[in-house]
PDB file of N, CA and C in Angstrom:
ATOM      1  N   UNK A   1      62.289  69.067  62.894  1.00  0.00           N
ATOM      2  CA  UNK A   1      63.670  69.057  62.452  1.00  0.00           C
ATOM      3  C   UNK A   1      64.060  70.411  61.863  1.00  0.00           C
ATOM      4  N   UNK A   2      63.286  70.817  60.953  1.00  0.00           N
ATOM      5  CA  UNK A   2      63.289  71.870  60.543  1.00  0.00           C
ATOM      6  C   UNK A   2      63.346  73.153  62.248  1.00  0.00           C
ATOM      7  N   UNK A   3      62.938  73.557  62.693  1.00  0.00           N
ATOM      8  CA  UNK A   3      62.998  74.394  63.995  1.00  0.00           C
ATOM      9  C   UNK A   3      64.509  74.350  64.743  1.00  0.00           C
ATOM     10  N   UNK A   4      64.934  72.946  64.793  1.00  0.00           N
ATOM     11  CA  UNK A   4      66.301  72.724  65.052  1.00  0.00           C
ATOM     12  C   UNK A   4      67.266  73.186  64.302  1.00  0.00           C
ATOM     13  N   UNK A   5      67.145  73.199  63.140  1.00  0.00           N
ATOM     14  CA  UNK A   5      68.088  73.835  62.197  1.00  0.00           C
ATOM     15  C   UNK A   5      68.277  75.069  62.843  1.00  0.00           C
ATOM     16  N   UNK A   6      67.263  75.457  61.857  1.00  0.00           N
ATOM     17  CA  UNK A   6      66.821  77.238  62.841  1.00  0.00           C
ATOM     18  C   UNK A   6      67.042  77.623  63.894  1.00  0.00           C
ATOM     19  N   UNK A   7      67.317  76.580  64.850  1.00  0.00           N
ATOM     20  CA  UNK A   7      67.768  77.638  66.101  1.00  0.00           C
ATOM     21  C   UNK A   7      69.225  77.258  66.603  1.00  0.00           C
ATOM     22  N   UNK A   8      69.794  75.995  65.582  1.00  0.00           N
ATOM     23  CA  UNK A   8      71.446  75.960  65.943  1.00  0.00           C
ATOM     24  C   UNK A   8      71.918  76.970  64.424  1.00  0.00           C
ATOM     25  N   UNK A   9      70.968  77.253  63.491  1.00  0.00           N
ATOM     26  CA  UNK A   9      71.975  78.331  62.776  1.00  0.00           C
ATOM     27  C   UNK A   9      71.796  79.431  63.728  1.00  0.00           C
ATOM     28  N   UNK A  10      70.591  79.890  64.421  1.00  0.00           N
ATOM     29  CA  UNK A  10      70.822  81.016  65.054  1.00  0.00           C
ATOM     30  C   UNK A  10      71.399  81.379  66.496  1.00  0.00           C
ATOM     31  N   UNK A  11      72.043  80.313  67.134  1.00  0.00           N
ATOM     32  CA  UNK A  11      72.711  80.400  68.346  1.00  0.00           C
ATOM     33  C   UNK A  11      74.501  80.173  67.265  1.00  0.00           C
ATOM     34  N   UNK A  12      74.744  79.775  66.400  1.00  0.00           N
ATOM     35  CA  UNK A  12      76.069  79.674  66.012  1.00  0.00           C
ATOM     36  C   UNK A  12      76.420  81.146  65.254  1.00  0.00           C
ATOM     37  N   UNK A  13      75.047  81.756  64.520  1.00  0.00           N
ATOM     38  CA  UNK A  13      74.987  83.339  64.272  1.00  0.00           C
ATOM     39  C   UNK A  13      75.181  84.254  65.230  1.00  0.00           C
ATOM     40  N   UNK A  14      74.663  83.930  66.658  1.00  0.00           N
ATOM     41  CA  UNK A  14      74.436  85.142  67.718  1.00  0.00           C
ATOM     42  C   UNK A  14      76.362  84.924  67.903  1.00  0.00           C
ATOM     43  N   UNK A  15      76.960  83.740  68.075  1.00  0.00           N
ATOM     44  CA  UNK A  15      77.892  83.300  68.685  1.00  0.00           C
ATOM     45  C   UNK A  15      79.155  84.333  68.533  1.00  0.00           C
ATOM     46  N   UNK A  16      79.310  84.278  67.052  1.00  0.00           N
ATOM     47  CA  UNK A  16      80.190  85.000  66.134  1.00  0.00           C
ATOM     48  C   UNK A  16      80.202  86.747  66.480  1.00  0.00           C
ATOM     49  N   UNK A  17      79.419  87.403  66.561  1.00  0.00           N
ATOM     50  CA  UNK A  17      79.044  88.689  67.546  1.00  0.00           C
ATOM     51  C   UNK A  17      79.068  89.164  68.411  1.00  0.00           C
ATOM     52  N   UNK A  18      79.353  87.614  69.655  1.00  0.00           N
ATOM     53  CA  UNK A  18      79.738  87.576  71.191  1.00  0.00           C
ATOM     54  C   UNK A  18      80.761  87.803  70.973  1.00  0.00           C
ATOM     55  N   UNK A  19      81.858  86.821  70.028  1.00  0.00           N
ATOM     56  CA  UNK A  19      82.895  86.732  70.122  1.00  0.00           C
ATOM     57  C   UNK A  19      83.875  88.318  69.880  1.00  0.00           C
ATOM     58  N   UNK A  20      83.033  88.963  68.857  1.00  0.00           N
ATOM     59  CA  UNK A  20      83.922  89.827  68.156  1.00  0.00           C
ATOM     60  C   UNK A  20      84.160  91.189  69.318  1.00  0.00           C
ATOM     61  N   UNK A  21      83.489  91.008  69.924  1.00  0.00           N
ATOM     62  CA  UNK A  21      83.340  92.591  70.792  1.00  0.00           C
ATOM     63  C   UNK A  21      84.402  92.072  71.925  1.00  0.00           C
ATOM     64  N   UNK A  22      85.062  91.137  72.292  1.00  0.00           N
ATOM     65  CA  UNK A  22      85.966  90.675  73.619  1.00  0.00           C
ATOM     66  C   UNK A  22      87.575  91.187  73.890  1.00  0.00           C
ATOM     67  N   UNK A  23      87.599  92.101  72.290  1.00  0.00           N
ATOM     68  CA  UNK A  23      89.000  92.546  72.371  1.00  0.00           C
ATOM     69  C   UNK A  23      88.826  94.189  73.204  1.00  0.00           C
ATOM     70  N   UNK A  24      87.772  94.725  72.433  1.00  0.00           N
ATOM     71  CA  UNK A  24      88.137  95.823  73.481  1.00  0.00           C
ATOM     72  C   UNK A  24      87.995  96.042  75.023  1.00  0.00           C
ATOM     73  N   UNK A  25      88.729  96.939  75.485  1.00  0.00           N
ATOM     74  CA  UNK A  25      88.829  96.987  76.823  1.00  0.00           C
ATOM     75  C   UNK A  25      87.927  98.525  76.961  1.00  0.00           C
ATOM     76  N   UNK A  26      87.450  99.031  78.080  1.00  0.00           N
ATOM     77  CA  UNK A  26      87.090 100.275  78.408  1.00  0.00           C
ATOM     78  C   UNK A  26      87.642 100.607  79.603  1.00  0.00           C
ATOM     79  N   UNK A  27      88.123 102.004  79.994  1.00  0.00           N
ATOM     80  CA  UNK A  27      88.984 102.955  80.280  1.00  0.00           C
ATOM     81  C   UNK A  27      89.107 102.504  82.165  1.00  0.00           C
ATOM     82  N   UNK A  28      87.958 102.241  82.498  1.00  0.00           N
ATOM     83  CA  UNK A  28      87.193 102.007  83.673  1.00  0.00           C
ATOM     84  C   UNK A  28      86.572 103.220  84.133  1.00  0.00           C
ATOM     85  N   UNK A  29      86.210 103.351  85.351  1.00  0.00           N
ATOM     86  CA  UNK A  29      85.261 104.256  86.122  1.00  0.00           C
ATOM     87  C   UNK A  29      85.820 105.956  86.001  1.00  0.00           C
ATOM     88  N   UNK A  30      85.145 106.532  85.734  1.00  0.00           N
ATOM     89  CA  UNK A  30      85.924 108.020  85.831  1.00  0.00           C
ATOM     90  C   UNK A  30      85.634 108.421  86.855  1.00  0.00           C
ATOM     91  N   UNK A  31      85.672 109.800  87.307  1.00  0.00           N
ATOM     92  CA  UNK A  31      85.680 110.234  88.500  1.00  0.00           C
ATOM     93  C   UNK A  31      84.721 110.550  88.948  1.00  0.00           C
ATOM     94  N   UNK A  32      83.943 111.086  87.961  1.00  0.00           N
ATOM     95  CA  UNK A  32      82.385 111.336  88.551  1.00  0.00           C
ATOM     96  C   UNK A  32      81.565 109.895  89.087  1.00  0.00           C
ATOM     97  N   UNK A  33      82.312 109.155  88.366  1.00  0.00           N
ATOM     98  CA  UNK A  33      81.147 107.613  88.744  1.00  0.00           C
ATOM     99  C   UNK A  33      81.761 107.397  90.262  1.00  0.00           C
ATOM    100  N   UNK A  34      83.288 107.908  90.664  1.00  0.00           N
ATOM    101  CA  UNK A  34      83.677 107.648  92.457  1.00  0.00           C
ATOM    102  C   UNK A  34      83.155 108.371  92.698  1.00  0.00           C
ATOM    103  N   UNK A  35      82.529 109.750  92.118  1.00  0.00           N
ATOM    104  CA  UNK A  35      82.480 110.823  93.233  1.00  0.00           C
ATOM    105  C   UNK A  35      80.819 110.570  93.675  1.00  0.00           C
ATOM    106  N   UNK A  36      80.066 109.918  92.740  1.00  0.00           N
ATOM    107  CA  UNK A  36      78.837 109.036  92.847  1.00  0.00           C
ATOM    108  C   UNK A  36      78.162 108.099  93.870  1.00  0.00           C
ATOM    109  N   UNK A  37      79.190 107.142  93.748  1.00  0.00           N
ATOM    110  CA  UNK A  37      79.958 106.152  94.830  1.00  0.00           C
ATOM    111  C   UNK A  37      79.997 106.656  96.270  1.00  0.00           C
ATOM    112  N   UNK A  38      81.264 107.801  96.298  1.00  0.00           N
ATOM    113  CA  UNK A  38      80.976 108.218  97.784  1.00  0.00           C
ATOM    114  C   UNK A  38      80.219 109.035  97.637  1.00  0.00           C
ATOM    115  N   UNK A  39      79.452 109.704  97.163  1.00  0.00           N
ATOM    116  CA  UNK A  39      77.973 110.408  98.015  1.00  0.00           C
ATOM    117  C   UNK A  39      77.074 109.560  98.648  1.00  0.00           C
ATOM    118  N   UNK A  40      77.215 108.357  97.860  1.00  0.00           N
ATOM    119  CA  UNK A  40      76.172 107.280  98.431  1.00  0.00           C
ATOM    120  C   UNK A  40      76.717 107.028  99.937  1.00  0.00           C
ATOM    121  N   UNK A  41      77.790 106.659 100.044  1.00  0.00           N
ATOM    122  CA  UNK A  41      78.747 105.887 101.144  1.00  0.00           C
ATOM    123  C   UNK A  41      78.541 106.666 102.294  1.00  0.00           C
ATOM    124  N   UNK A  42      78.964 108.300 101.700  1.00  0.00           N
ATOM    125  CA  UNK A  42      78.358 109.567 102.580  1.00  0.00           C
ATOM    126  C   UNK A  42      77.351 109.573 103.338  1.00  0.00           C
ATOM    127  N   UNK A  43      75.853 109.003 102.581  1.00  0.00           N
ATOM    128  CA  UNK A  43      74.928 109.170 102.898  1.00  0.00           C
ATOM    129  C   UNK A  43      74.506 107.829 104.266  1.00  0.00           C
ATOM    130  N   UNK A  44      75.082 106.610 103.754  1.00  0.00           N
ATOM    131  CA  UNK A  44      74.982 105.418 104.835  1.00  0.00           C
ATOM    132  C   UNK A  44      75.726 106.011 105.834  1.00  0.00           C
ATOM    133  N   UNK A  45      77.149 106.171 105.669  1.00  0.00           N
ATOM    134  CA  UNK A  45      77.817 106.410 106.796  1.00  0.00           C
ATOM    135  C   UNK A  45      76.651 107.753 108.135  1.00  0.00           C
ATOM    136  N   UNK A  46      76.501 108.687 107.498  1.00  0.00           N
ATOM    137  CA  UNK A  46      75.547 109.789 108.578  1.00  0.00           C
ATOM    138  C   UNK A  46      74.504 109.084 109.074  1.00  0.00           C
ATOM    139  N   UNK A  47      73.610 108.333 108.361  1.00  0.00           N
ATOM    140  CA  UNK A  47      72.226 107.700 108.366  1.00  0.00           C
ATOM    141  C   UNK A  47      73.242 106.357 109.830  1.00  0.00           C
ATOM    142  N   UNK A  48      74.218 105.677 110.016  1.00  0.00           N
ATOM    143  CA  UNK A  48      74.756 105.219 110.735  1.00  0.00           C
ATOM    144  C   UNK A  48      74.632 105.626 112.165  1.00  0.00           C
ATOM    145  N   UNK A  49      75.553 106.752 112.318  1.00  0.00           N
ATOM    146  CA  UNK A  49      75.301 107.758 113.189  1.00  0.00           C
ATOM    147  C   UNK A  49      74.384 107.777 114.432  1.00  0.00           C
ATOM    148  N   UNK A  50      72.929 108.119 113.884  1.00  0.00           N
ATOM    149  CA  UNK A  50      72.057 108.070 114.680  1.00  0.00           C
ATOM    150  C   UNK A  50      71.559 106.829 115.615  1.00  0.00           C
ATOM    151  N   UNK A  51      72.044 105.801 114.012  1.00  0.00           N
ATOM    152  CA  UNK A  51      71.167 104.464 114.451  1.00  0.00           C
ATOM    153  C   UNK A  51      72.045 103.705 115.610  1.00  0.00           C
ATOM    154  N   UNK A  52      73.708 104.285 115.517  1.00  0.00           N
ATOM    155  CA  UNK A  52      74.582 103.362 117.006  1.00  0.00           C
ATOM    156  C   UNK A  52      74.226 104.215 118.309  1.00  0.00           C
ATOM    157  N   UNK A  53      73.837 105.439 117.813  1.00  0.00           N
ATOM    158  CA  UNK A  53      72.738 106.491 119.376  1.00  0.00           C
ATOM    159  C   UNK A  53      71.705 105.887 119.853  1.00  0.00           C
ATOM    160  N   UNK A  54      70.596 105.561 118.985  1.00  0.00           N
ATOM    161  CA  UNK A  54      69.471 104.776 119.222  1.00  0.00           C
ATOM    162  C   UNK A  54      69.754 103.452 119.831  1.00  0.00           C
ATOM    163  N   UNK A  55      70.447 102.455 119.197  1.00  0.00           N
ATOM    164  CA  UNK A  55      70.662 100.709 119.660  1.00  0.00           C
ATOM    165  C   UNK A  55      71.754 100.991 121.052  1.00  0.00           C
ATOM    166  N   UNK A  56      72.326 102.061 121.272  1.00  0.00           N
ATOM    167  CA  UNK A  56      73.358 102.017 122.390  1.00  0.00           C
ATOM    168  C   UNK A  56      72.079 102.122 123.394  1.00  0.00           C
ATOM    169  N   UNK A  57      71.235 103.307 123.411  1.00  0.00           N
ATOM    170  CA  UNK A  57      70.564 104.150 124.370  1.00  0.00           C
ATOM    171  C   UNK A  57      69.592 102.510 124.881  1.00  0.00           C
ATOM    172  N   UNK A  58      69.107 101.946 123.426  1.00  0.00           N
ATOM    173  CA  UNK A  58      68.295 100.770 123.713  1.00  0.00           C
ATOM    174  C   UNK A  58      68.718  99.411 124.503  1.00  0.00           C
ATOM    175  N   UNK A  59      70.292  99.391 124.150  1.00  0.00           N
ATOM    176  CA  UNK A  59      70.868  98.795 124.908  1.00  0.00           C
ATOM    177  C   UNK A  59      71.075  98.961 126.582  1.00  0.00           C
ATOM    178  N   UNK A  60      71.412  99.908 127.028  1.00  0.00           N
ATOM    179  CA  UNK A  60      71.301 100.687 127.901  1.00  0.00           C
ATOM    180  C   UNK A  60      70.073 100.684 128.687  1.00  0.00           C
ATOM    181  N   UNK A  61      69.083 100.978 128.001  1.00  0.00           N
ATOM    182  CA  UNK A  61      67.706 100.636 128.974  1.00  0.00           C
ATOM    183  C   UNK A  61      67.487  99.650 128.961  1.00  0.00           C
ATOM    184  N   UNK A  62      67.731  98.392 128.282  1.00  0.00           N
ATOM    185  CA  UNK A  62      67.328  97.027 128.763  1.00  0.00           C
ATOM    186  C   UNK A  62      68.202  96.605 129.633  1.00  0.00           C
ATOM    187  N   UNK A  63      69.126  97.114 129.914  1.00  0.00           N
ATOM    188  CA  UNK A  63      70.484  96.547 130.795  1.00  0.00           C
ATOM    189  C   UNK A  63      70.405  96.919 131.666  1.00  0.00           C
ATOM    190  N   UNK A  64      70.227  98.195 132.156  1.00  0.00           N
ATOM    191  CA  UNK A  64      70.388  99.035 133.481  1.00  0.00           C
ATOM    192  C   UNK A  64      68.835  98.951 134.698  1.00  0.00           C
ATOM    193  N   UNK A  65      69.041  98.972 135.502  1.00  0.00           N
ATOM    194  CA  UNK A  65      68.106  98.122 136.539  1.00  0.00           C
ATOM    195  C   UNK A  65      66.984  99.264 136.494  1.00  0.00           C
ATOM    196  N   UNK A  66      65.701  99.282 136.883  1.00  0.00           N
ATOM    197  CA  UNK A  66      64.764 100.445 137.168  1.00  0.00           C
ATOM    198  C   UNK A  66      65.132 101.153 138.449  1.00  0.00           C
ATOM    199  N   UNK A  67      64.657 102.429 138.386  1.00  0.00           N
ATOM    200  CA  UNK A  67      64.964 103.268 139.005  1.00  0.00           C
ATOM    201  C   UNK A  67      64.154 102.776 140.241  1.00  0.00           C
ATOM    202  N   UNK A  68      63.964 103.003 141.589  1.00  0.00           N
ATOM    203  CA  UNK A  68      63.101 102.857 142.632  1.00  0.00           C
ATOM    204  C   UNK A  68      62.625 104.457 143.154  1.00  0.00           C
ATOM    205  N   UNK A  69      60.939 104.524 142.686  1.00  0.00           N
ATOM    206  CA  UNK A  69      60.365 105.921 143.203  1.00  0.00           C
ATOM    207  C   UNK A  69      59.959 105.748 144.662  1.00  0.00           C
ATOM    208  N   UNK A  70      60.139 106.936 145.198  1.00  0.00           N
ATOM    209  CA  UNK A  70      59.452 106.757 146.638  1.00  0.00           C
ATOM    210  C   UNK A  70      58.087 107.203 146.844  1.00  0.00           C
ATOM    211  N   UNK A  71      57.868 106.569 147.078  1.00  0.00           N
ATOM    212  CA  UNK A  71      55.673 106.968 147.554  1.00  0.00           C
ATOM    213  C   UNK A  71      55.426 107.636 148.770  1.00  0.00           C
ATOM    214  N   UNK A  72      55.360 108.589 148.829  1.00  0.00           N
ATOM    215  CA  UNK A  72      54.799 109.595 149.916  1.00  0.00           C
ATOM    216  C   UNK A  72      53.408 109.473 150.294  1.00  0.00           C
ATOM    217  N   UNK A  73      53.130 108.231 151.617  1.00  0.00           N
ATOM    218  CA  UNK A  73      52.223 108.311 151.905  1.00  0.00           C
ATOM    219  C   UNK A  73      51.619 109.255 153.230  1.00  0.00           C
ATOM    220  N   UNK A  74      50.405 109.865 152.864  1.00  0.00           N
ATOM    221  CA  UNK A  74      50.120 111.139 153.717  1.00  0.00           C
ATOM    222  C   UNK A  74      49.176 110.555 155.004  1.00  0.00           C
TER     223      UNK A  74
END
């Protein structure tokens, strides 16, 4: 019983502390945190690039029929 006390005084203590911090607001993202943002975006988008070269080319060879070699027999 005793432990119960103790831990509804200390969830009704933490409570009062949640509450108090909900008025302020912050500014939001500045510019360095976008300019952050797109370097990343930068970096997927190029890394992209290659990979629709690769899955096209792969596409492409599973699709397209084999070539027929001719055998030169002597």
């Amino acid at each position: 019983m005793k432990t119960m006390r103790m831990l509804i005084s200390m969830v009704a203590g933490s409570a009062s502390v949640a509450y108090a911090a909900t008025g302020t607001q912050g500014e939001g993202a500045g510019i360095l945190a976008y300019f952050f943002v797109g370097f990343f975006a930068l970096i997927i988008v190029t890394q992209l690039v290659p990979a629709m070269i690769l899955f096209f080319g792969l596409v492409k060879g599973l699709l397209s029929r084999p070539e027929k070699t001719a055998v030169k027999a002597d």
